[in-house]
C-alpha atoms as a PDB file:
ATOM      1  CA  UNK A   1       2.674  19.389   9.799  1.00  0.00           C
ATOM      2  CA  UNK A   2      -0.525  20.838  11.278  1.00  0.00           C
ATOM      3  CA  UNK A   3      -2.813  18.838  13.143  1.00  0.00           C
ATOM      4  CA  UNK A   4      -3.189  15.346  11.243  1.00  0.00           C
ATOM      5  CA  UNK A   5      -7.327  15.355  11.496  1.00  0.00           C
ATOM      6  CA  UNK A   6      -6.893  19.399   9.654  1.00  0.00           C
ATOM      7  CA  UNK A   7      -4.306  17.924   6.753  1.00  0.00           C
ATOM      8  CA  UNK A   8      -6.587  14.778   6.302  1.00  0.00           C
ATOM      9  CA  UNK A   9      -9.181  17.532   5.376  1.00  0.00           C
ATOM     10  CA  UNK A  10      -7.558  19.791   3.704  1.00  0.00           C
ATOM     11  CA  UNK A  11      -6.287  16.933   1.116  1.00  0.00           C
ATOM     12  CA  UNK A  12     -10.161  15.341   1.087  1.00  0.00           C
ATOM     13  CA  UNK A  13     -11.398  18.508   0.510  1.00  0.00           C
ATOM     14  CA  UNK A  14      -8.604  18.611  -2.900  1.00  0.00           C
ATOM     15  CA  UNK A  15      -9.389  15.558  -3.672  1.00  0.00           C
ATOM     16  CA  UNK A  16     -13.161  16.399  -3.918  1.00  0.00           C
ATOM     17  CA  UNK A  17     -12.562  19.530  -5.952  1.00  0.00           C
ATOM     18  CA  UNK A  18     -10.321  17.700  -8.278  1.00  0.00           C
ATOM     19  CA  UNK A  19     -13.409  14.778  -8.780  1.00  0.00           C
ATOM     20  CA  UNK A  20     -15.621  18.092  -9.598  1.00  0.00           C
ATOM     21  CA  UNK A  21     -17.481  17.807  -6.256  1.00  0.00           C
ATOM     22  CA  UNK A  22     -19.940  14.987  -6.159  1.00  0.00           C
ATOM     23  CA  UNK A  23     -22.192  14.824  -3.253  1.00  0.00           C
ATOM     24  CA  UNK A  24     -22.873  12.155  -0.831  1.00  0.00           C
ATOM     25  CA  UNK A  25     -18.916  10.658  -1.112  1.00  0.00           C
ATOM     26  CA  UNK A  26     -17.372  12.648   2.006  1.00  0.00           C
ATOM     27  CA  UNK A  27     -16.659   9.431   3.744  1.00  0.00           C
ATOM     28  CA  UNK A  28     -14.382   8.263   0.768  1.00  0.00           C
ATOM     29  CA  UNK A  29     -12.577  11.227   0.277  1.00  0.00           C
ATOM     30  CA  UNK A  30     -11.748  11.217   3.868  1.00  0.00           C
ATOM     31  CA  UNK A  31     -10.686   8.251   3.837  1.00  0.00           C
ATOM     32  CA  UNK A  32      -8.370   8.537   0.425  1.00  0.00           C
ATOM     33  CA  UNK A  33      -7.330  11.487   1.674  1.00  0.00           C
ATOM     34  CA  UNK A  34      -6.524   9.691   5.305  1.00  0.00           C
ATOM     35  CA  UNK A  35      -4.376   6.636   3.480  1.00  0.00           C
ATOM     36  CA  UNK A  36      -2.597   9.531   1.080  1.00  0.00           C
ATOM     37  CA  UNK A  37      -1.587  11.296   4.269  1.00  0.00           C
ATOM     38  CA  UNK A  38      -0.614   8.302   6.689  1.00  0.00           C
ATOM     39  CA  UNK A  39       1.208   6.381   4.087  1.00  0.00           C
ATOM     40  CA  UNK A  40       3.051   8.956   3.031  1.00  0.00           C
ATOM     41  CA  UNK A  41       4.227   9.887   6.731  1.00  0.00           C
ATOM     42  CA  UNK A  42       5.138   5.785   7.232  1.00  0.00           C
ATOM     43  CA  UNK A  43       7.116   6.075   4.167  1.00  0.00           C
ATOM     44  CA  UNK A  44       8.942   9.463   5.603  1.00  0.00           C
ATOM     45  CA  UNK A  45      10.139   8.498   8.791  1.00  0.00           C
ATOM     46  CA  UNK A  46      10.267   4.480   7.411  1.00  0.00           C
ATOM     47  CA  UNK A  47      12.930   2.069   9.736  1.00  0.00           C
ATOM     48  CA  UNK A  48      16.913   2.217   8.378  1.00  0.00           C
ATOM     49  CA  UNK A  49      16.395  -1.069   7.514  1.00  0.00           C
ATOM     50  CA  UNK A  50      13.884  -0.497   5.085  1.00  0.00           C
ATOM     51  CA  UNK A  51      15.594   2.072   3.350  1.00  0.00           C
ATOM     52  CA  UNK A  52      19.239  -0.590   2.956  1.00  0.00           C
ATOM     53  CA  UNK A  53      17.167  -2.943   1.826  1.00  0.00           C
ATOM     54  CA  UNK A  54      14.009  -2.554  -0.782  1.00  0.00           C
ATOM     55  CA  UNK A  55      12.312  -4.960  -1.187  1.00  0.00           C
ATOM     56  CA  UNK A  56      11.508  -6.142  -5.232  1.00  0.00           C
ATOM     57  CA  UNK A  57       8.108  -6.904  -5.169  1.00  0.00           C
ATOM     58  CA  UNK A  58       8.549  -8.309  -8.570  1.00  0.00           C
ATOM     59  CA  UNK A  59      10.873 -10.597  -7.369  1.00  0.00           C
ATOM     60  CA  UNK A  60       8.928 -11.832  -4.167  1.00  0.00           C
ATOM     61  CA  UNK A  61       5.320 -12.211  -7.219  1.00  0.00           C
ATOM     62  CA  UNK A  62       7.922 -14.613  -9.065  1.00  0.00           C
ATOM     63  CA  UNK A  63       9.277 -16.354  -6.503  1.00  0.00           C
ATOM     64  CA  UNK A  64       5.412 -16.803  -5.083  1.00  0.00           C
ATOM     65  CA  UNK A  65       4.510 -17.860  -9.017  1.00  0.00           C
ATOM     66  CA  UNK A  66       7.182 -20.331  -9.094  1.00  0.00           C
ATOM     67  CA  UNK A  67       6.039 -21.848  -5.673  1.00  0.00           C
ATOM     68  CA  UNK A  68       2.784 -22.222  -6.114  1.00  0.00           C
ATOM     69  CA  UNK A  69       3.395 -23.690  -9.585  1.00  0.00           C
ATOM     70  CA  UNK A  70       5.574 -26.696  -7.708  1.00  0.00           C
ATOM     71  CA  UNK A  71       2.882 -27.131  -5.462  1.00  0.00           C
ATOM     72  CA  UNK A  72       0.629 -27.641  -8.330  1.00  0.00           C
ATOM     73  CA  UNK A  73       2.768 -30.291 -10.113  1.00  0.00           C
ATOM     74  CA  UNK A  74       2.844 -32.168  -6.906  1.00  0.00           C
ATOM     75  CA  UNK A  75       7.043 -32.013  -7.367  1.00  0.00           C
ATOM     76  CA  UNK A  76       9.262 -30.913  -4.315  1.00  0.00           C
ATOM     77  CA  UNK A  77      12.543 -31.352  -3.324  1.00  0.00           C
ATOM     78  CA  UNK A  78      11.994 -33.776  -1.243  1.00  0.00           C
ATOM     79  CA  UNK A  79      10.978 -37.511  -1.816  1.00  0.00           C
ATOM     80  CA  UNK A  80       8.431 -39.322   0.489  1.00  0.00           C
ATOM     81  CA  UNK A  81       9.558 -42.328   1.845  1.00  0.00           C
END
């Protein structure tokens, strides 16, 4: 890849083309364009570990739901004395 700060904008300046060129947004294409660019390189060279084991973010939201709706009810597992 060519220098990060030349890719960042190169894809900002895409991004702005493809909005039909407003003015006065640079900063927030850069910074789209920044996020598009540094996430995808995480998610490139992302830990083994990561890759064995995905992680089901529907799961976790249900597990989280089903928590916090315990909570709620005041009911846990365990009693008081």
């Amino acid at each position: 890849m060519p220098n990060l700060e030349d890719a960042i904008r190169e894809r900002a300046y895409h991004l702005w083309i493809a909005d039909g060129q407003p003015e006065g947004q640079a900063d927030m294409y850069w910074l789209n364009a920044q996020r598009e660019i540094l996430t995808t390189s995480v998610e490139g060279s992302g830990s083994n570990a990561a890759a064995a084991a995905p992680i089901d973010m529907g799961l976790v939201a249900t597990k989280s739901a089903k928590k916090a709706k315990i909570a709620r009810s005041g009911k846990s597992k365990t009693r008081a004395a």
